[in-house]
C-alpha atoms as a PDB file:
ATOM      1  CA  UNK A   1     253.300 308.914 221.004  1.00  0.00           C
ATOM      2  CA  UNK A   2     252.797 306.790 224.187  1.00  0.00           C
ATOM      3  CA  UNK A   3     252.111 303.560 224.284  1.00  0.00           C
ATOM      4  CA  UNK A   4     249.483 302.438 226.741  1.00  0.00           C
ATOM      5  CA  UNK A   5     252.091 299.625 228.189  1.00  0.00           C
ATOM      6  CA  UNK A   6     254.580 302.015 228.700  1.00  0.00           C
ATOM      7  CA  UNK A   7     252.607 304.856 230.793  1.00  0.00           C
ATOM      8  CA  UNK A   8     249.547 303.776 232.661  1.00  0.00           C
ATOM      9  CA  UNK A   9     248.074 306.653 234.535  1.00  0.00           C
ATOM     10  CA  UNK A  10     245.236 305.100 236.954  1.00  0.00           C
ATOM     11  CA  UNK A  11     244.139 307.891 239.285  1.00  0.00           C
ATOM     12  CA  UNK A  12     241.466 305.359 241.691  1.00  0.00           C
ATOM     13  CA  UNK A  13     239.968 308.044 243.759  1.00  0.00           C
ATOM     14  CA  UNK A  14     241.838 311.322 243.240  1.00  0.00           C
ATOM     15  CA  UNK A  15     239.213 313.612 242.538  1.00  0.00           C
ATOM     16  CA  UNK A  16     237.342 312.534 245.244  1.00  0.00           C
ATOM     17  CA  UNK A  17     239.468 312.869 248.054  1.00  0.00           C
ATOM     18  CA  UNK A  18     241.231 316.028 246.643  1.00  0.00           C
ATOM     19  CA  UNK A  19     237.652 317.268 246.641  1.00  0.00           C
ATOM     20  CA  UNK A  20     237.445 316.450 250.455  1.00  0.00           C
ATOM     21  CA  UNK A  21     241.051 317.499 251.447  1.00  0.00           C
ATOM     22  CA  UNK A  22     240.475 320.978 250.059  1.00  0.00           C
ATOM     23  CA  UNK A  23     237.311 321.105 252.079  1.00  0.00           C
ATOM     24  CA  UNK A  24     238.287 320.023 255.743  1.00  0.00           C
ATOM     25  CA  UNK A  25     242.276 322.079 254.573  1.00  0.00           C
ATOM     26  CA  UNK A  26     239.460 325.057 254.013  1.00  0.00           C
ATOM     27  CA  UNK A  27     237.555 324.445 257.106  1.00  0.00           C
ATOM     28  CA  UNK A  28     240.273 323.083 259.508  1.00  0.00           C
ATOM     29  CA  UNK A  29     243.395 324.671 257.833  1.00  0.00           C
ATOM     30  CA  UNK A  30     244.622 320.761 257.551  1.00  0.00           C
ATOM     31  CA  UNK A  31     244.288 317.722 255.297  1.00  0.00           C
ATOM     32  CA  UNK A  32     245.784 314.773 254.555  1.00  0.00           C
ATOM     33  CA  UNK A  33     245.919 312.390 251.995  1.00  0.00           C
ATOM     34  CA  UNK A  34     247.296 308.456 251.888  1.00  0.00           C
ATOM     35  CA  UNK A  35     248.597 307.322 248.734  1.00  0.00           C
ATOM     36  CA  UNK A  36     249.090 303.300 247.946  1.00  0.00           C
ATOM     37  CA  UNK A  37     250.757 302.609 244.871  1.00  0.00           C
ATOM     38  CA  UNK A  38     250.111 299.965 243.307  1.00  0.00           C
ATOM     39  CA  UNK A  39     252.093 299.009 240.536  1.00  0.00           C
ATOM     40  CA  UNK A  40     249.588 296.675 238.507  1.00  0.00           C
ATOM     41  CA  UNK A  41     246.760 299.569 238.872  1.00  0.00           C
ATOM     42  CA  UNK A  42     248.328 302.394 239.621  1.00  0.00           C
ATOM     43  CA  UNK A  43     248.118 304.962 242.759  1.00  0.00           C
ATOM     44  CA  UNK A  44     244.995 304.745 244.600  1.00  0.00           C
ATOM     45  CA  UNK A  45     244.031 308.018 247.105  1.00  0.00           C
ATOM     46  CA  UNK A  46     242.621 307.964 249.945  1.00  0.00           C
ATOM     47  CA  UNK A  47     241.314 310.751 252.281  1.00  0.00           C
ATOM     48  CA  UNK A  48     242.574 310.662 255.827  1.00  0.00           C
ATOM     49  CA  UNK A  49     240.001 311.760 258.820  1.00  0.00           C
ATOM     50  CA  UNK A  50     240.991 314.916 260.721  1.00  0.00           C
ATOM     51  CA  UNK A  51     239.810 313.017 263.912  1.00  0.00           C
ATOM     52  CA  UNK A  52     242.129 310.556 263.026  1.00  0.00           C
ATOM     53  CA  UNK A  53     245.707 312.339 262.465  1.00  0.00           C
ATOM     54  CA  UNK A  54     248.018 313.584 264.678  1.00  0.00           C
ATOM     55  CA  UNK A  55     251.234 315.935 264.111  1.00  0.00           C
ATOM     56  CA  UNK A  56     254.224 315.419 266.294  1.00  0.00           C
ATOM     57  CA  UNK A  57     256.126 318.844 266.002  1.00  0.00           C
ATOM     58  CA  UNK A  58     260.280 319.084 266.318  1.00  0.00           C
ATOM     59  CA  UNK A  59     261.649 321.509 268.561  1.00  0.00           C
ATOM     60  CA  UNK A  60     261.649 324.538 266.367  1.00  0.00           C
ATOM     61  CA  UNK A  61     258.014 323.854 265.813  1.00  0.00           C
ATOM     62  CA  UNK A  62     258.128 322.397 262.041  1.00  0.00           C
ATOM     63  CA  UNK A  63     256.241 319.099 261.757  1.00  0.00           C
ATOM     64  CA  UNK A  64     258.238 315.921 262.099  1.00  0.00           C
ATOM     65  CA  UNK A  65     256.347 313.365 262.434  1.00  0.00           C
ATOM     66  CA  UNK A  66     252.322 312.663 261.135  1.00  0.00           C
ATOM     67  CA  UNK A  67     250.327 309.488 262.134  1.00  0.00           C
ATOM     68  CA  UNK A  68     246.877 307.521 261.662  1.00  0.00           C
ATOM     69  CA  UNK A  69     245.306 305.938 264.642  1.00  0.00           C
ATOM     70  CA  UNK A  70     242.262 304.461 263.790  1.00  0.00           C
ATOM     71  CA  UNK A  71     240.395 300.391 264.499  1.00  0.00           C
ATOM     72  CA  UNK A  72     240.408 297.525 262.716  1.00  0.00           C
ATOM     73  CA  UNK A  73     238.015 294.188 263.023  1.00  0.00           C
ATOM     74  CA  UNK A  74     239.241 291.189 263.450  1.00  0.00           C
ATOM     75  CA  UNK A  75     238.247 290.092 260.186  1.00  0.00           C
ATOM     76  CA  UNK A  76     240.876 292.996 258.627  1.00  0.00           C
ATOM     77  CA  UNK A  77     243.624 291.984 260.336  1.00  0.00           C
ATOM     78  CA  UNK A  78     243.813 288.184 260.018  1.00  0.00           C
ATOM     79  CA  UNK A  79     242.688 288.923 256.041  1.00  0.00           C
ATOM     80  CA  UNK A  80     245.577 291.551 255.309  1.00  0.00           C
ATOM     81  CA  UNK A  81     248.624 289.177 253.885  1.00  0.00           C
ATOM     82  CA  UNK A  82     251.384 292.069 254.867  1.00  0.00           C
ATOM     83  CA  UNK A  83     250.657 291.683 259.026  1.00  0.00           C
END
């Protein structure tokens, strides 16, 4: 028996964004995924646009390195606490 303080499974998100990584991973043999965790709520998922990833490869040609470039208002950044 679990007890629902012990184990809280909060999946905000997952089924949708697995849905769309399988489709563009399908289409564009890539996807990616962001996950936050959160430890009041749980893990929240988040697709990641194609157009907006980009995969630094090592030497030997394995990837190394992934990032996100993407814009943010003005609003977003003076409201986000962790900047």
């Amino acid at each position: 028996m679990v007890d629902g303080d012990t184990v809280r499974i909060v999946s905000r998100g997952f089924q949708t964004t697995i849905h769309e990584a399988l489709t563009d991973a399908v289409d564009f043999g890539n996807a990616n995924v962001f996950v936050d965790d959160d430890e009041e709520v749980g893990p929240l998922y988040v697709p990641v646009p194609l157009k907006e990833s980009y995969i630094g490869l090592g030497d030997e040609g394995y990837v190394e390195l992934l990032f996100r470039v993407y814009k943010l208002r003005q609003e977003q950044i003076v409201s986000n606490e962790d900047w």
